[in-house]
N, C-alpha and C. Protein backbone atom coordinates (compact mmCIF):
# COMPACT_ATOMS: atom_id res chain seq x y z
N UNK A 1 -124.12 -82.35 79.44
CA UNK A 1 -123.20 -82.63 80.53
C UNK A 1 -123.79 -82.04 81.81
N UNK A 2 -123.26 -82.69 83.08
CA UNK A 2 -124.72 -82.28 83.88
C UNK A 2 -122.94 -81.70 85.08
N UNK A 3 -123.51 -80.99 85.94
CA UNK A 3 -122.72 -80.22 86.79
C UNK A 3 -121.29 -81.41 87.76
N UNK A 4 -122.17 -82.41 87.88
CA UNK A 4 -121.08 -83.67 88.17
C UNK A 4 -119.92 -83.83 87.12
N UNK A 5 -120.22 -83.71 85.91
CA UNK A 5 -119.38 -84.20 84.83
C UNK A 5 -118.58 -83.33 84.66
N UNK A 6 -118.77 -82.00 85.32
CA UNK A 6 -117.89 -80.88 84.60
C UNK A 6 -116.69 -80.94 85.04
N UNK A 7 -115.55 -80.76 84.49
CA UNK A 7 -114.07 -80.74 84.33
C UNK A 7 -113.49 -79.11 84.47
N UNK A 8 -112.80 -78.55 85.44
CA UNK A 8 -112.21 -77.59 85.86
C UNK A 8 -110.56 -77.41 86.33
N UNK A 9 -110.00 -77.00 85.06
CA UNK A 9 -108.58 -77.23 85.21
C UNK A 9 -108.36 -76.49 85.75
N UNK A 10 -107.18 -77.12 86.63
CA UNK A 10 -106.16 -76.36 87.43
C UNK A 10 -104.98 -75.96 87.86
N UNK A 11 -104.76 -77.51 87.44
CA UNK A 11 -102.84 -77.49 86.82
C UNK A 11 -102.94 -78.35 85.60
N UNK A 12 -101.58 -78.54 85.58
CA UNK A 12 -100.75 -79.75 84.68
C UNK A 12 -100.46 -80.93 85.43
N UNK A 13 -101.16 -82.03 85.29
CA UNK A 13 -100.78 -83.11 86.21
C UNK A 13 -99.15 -83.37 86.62
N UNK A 14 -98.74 -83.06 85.42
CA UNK A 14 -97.31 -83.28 85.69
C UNK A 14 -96.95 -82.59 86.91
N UNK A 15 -96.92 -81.39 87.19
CA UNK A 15 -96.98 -80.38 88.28
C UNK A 15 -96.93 -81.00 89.59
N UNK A 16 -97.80 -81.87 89.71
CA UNK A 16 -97.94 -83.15 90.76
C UNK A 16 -97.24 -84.26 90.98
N UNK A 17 -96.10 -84.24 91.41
CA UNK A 17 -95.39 -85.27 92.24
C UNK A 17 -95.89 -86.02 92.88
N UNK A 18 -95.04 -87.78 92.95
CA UNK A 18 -95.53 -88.29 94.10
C UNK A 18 -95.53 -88.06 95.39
N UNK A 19 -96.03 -88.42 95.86
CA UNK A 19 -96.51 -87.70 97.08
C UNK A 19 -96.42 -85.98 97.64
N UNK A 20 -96.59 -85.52 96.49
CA UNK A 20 -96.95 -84.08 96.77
C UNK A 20 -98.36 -83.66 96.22
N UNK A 21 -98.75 -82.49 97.61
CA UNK A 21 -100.22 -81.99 97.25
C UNK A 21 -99.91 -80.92 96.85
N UNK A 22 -100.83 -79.97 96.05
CA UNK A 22 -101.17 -79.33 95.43
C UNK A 22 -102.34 -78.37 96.45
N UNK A 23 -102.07 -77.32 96.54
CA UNK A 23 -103.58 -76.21 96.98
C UNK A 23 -104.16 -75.64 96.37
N UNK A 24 -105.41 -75.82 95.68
CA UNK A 24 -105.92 -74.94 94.75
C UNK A 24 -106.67 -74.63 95.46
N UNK A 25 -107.62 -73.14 94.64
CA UNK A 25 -108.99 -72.75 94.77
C UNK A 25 -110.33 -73.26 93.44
N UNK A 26 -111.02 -73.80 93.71
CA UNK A 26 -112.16 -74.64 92.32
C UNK A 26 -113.18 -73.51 92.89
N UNK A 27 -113.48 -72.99 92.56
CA UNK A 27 -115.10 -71.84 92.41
C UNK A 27 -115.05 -71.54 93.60
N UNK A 28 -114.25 -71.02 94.59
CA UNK A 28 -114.10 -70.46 95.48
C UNK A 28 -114.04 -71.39 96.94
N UNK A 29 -114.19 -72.47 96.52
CA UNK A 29 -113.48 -73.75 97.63
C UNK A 29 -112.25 -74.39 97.72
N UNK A 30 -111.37 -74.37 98.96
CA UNK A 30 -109.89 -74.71 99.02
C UNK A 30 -110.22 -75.94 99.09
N UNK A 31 -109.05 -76.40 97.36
CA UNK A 31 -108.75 -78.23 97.69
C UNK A 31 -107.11 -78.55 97.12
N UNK A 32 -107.43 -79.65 97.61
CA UNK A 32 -106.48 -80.27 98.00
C UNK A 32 -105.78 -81.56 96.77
N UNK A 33 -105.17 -81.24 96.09
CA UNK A 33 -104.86 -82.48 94.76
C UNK A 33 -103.54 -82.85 95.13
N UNK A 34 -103.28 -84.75 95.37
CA UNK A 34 -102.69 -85.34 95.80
C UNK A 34 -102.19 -85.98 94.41
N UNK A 35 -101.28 -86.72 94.77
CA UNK A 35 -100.90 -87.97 92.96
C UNK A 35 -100.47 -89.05 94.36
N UNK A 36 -100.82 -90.37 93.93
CA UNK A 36 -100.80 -91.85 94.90
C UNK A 36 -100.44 -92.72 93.11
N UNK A 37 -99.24 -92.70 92.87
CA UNK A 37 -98.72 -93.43 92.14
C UNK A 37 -99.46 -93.06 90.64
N UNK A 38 -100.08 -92.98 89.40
CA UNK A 38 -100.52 -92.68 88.45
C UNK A 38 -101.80 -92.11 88.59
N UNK A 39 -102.89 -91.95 89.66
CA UNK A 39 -103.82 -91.26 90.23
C UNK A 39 -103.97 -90.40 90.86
N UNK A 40 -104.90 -89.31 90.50
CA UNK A 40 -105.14 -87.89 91.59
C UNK A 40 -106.50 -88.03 92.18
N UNK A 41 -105.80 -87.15 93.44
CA UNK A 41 -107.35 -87.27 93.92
C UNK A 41 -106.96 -85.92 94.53
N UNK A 42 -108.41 -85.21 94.44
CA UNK A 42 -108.93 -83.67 94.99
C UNK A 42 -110.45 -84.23 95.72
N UNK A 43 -109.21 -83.29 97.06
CA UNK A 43 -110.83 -83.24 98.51
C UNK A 43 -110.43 -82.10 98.84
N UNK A 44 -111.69 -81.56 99.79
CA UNK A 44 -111.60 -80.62 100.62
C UNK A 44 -110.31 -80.29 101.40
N UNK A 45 -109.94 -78.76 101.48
CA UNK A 45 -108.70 -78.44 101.75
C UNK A 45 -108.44 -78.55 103.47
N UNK A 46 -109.05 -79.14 103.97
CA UNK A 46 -110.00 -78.84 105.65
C UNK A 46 -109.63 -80.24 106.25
N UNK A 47 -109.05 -80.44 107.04
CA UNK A 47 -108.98 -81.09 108.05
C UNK A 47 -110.36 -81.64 109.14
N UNK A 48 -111.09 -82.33 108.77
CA UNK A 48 -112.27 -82.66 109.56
C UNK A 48 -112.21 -82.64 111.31
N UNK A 49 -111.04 -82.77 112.03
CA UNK A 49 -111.47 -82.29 113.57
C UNK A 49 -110.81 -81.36 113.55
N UNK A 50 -109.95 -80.37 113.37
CA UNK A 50 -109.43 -79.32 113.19
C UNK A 50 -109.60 -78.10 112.40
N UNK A 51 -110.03 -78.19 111.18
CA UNK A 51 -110.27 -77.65 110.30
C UNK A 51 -108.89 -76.45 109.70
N UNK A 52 -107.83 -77.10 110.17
CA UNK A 52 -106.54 -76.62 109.43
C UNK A 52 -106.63 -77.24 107.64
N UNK A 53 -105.95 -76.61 106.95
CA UNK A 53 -105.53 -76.89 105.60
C UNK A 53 -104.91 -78.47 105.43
N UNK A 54 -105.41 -79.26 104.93
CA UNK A 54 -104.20 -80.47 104.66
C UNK A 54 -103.70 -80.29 103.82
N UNK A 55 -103.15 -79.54 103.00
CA UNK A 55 -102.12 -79.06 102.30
C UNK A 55 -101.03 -79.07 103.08
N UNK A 56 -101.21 -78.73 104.56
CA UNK A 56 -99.55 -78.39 105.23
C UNK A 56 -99.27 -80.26 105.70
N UNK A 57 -100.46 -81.25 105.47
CA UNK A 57 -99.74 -82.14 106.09
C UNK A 57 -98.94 -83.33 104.96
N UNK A 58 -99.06 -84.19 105.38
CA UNK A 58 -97.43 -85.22 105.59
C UNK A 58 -99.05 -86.08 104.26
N UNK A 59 -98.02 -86.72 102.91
CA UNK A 59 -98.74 -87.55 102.51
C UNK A 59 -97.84 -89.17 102.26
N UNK A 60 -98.34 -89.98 103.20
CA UNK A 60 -97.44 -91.34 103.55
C UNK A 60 -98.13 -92.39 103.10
N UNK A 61 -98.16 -93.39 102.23
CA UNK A 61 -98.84 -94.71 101.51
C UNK A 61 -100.26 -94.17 100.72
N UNK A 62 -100.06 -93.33 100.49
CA UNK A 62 -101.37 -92.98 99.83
C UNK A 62 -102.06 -92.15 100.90
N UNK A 63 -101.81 -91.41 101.79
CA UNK A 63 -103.02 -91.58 102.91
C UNK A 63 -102.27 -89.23 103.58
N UNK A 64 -103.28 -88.61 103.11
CA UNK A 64 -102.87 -87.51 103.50
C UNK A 64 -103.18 -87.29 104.97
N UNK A 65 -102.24 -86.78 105.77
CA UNK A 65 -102.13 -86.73 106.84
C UNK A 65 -102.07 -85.35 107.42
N UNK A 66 -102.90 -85.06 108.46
CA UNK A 66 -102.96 -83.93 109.20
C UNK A 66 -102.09 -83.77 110.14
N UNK A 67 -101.13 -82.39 110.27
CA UNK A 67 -100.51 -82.28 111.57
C UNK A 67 -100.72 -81.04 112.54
N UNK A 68 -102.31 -81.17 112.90
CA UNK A 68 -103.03 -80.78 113.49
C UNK A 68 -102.87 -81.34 114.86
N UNK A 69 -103.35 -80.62 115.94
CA UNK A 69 -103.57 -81.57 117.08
C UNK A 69 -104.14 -82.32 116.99
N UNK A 70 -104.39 -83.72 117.51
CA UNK A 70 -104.52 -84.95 117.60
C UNK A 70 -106.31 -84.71 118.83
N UNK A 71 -106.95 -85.34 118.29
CA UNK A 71 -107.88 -85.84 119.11
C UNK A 71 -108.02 -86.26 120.45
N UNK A 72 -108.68 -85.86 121.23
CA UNK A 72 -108.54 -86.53 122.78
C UNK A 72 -109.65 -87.08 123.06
């Protein structure tokens, strides 16, 4: 099994509501585990122009949302 394949639990899926995220720590990186109808997905806990947590934001059609300041 090569380092891609490896599996690192962290909750109980159940734990995961729709549209609720989850904040974990995976080997010392904050992420982020979403549920979008029978699927999870874990990204980076980081807001790309802000670099706030998206854990604190809003998750609407599938789509996690930052409520960070807004871009100018």
């Amino acid at each position: 099994m090569s380092d891609t394949d490896k599996w690192i639990e962290v909750s109980d899926s159940a734990a995961i509501g729709e549209n609720q995220a989850l904040s974990v720590d995976v080997d010392g990186e904050p992420v982020v585990i979403v549920r979008c109808g029978a699927t999870l997905y874990a990204v980076e806990n980081r807001c790309t122009h802000d670099g706030e947590p998206l854990s604190g934001g809003e998750l609407e059609d599938c789509e996690l949302i930052c409520l960070g300041v807004p871009l100018q």
